[in-house]
C-alpha atoms as a PDB file:
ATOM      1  CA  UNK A   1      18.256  70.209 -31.113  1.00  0.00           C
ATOM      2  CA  UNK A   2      18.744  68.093 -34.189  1.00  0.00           C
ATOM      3  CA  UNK A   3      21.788  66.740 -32.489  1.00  0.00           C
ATOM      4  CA  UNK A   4      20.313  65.272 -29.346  1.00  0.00           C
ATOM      5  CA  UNK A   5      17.487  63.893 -31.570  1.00  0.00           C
ATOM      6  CA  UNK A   6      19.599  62.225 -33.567  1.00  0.00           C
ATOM      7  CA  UNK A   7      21.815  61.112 -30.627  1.00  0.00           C
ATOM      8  CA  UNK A   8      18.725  59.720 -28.359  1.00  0.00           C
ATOM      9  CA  UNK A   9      17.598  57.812 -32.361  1.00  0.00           C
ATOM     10  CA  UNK A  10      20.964  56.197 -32.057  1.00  0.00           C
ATOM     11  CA  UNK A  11      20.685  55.242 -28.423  1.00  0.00           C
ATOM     12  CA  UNK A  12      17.236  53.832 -28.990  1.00  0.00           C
ATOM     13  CA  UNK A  13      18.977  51.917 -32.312  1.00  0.00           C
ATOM     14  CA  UNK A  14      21.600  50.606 -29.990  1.00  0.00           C
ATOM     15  CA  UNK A  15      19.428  49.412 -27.396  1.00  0.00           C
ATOM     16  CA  UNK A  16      17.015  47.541 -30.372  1.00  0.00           C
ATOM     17  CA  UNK A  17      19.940  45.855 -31.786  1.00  0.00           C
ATOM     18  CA  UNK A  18      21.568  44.815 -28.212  1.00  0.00           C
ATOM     19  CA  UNK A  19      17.879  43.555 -27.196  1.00  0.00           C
ATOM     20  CA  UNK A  20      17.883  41.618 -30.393  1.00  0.00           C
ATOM     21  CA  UNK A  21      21.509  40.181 -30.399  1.00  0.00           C
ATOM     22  CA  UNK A  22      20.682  39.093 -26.971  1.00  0.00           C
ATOM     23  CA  UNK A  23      16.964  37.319 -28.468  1.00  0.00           C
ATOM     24  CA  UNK A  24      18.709  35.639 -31.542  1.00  0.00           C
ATOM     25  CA  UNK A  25      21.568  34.354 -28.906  1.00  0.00           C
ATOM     26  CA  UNK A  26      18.744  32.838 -26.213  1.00  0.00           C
ATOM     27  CA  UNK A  27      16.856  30.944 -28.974  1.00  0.00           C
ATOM     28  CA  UNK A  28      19.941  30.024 -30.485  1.00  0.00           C
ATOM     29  CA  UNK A  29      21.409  28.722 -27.001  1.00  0.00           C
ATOM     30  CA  UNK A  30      17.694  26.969 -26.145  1.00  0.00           C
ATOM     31  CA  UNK A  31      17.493  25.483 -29.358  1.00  0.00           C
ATOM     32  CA  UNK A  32      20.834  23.496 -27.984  1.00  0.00           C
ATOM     33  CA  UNK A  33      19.657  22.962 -25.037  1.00  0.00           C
ATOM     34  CA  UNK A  34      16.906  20.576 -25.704  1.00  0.00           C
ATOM     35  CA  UNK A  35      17.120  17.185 -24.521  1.00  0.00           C
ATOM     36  CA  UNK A  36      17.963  15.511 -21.653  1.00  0.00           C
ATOM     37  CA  UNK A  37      21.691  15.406 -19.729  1.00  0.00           C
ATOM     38  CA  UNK A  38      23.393  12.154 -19.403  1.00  0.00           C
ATOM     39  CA  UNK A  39      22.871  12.663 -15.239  1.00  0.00           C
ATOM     40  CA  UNK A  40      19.034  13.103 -15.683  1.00  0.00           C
ATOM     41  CA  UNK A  41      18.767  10.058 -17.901  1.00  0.00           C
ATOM     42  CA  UNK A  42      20.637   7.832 -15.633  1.00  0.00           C
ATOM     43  CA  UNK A  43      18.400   8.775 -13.367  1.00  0.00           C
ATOM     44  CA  UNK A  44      15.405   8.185 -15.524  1.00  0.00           C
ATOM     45  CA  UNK A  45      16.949   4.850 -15.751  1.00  0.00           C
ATOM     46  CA  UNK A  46      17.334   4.046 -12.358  1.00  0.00           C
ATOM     47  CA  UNK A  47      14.076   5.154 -11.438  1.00  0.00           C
ATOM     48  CA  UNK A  48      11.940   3.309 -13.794  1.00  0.00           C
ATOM     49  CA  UNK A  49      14.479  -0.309 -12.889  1.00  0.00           C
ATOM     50  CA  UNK A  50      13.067   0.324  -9.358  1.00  0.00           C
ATOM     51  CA  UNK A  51       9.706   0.503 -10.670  1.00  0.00           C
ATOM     52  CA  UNK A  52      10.329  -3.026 -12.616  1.00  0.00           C
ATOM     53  CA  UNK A  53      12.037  -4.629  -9.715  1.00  0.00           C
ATOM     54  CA  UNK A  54       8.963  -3.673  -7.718  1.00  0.00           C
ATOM     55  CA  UNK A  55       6.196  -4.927  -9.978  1.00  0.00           C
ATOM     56  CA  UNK A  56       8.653  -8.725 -10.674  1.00  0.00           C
ATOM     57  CA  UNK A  57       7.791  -8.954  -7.226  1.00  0.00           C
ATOM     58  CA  UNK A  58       4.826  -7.847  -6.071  1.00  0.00           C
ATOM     59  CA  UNK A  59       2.475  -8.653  -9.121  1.00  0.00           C
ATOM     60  CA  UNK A  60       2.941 -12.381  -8.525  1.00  0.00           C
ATOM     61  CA  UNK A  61       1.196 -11.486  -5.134  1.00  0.00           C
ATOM     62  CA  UNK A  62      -2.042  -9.940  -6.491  1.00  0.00           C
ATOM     63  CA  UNK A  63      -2.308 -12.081  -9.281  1.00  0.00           C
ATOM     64  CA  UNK A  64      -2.854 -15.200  -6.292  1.00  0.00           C
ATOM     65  CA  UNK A  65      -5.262 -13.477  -4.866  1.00  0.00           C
ATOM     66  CA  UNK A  66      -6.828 -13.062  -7.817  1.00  0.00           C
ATOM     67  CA  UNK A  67      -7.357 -16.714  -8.327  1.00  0.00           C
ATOM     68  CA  UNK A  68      -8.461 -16.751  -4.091  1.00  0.00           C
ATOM     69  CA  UNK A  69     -10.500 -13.966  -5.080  1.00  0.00           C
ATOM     70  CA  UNK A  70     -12.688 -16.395  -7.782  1.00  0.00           C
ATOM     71  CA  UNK A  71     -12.678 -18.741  -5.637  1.00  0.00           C
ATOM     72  CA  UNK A  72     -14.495 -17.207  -2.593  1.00  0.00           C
ATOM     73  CA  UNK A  73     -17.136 -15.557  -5.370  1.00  0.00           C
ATOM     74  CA  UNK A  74     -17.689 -19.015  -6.838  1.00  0.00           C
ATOM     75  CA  UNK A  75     -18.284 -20.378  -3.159  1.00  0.00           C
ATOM     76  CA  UNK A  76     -21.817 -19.159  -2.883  1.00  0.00           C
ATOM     77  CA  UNK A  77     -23.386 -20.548  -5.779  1.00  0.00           C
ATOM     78  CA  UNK A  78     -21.866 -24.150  -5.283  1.00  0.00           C
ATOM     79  CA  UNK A  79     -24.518 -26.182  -4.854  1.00  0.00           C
ATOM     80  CA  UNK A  80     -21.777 -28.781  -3.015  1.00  0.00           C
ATOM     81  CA  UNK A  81     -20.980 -26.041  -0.561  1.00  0.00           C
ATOM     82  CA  UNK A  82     -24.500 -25.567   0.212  1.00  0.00           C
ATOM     83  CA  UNK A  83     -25.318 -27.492   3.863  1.00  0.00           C
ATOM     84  CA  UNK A  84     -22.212 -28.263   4.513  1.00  0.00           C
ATOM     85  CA  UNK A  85     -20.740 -27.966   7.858  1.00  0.00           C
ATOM     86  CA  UNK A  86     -18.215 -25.659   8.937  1.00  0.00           C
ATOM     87  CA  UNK A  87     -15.200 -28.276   9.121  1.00  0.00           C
ATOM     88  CA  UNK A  88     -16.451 -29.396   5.926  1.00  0.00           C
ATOM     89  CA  UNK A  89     -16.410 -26.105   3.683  1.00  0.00           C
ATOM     90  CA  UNK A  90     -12.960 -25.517   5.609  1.00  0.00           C
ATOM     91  CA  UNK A  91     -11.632 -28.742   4.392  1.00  0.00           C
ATOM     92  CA  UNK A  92     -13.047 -28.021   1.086  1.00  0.00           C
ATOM     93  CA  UNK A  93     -11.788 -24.098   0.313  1.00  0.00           C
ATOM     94  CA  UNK A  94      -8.518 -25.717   0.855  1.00  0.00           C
ATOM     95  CA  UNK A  95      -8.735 -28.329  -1.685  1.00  0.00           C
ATOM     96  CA  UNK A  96      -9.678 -25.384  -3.702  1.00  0.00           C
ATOM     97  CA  UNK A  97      -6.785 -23.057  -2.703  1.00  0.00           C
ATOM     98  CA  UNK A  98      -4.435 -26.589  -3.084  1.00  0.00           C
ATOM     99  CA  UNK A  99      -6.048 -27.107  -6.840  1.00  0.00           C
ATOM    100  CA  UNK A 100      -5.520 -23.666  -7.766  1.00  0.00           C
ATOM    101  CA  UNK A 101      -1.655 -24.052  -6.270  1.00  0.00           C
ATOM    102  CA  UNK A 102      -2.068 -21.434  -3.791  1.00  0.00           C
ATOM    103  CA  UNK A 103       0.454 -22.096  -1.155  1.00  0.00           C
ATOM    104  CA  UNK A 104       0.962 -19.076   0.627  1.00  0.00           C
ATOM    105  CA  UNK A 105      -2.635 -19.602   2.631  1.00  0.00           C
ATOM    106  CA  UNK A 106      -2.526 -21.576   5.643  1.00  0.00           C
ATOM    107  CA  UNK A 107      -4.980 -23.706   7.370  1.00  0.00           C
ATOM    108  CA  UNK A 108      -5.264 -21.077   9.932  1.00  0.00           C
ATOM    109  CA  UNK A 109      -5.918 -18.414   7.646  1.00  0.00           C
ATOM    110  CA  UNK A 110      -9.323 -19.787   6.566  1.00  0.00           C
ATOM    111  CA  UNK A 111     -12.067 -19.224   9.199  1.00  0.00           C
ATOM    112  CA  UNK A 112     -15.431 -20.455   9.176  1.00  0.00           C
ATOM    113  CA  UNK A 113     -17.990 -18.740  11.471  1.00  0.00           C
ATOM    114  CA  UNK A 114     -21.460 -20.104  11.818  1.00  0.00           C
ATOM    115  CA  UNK A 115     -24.744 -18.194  11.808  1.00  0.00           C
ATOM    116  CA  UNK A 116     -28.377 -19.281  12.013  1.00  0.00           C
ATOM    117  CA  UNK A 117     -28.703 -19.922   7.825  1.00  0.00           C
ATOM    118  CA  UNK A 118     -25.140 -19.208   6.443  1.00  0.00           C
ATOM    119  CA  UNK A 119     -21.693 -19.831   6.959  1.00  0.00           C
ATOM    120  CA  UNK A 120     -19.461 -16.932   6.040  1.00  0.00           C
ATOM    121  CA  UNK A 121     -16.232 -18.259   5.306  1.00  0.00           C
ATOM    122  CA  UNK A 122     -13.267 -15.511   6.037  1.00  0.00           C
ATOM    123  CA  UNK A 123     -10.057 -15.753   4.047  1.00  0.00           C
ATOM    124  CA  UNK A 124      -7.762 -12.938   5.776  1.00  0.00           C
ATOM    125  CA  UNK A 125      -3.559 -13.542   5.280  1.00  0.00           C
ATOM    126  CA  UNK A 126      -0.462 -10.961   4.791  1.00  0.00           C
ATOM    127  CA  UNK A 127       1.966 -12.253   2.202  1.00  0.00           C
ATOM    128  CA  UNK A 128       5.181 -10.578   2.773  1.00  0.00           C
ATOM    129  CA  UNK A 129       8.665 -10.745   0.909  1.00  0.00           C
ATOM    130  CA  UNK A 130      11.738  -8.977  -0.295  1.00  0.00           C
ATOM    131  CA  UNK A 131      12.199  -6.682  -2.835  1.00  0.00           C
ATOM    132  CA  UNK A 132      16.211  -5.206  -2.642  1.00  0.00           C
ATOM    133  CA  UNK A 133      18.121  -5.854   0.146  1.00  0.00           C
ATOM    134  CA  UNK A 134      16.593  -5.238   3.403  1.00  0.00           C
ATOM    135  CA  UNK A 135      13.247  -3.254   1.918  1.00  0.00           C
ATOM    136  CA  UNK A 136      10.277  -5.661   2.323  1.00  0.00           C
ATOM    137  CA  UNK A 137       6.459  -5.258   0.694  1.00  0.00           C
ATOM    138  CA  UNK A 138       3.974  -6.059   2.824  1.00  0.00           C
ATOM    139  CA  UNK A 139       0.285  -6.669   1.506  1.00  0.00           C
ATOM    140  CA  UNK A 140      -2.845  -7.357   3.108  1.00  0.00           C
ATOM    141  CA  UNK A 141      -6.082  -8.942   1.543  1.00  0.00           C
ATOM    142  CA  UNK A 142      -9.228 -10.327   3.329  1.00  0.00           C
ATOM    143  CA  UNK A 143     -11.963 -12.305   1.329  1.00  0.00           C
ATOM    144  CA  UNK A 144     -15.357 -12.964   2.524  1.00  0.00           C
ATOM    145  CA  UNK A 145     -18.460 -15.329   0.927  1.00  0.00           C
ATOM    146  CA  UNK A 146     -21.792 -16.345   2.441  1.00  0.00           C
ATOM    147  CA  UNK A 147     -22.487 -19.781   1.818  1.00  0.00           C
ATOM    148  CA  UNK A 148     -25.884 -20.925   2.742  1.00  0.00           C
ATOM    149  CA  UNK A 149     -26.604 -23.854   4.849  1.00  0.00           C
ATOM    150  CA  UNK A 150     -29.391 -25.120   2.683  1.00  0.00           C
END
């Protein structure tokens, strides 16, 4: 009896010490492993020159229609744009746009529709361009102001 007790002890011992052999060599083996691989951080790399190529190109973009973007706010409270008529606060938006050199808007973009006591002047264009290669960013924008007749 005293035999297979002390046999099944010394299993048990054996399967403690394999169990933590096994425990000291996995920490041991994760505490190498930390850290990136040279593959992963290429393409980390790559990954974050795409985003910067992106942004060179396309931030340009918004930051115009920023400056549109004041300008059609601004529109209302003009008191030169006030009475006006349509031809007029077209001609005049573009002198704006020109000022502000804004030279992706065309003539044709800018629409002035009449109404019985305002003119709401529409700015509505797609600027478009390359990025890399053949992939293109398109972006569309549309600006709108109310500018009373009188």
């Amino acid at each position: 009896m005293s035999n297979s007790v002390n046999q099944s002890i010394k299993e048990e011992m054996k399967k403690n010490m394999t169990r933590n052999v096994l425990t000291r060599n996995m920490k041991q083996t994760m505490k190498k492993q930390v850290g990136m691989t040279m593959i992963s951080m290429i393409i980390v790399v790559v990954f974050l020159l795409f985003q910067v190529v992106i942004a060179m190109n396309v931030l340009p973009v918004y930051m115009t229609d920023q400056n549109l973007k004041t300008i059609m706010e601004e529109l209302p409270d003009d008191p030169k744009a006030k009475g006006l008529s349509a031809k007029a606060l077209k001609i005049m938006i573009m002198k704006r746009i020109r000022v502000n050199s804004i030279y992706s808007i065309k003539p044709d973009d800018v629409k002035i529709k009449k109404n019985r006591d305002v003119n709401i002047a529409t700015i509505e264009y797609e600027p478009r361009g390359k990025l890399i290669g053949n992939l293109e960013y398109i972006v569309s924008f549309k600006h709108e102001a109310k500018v009373p007749k009188r």
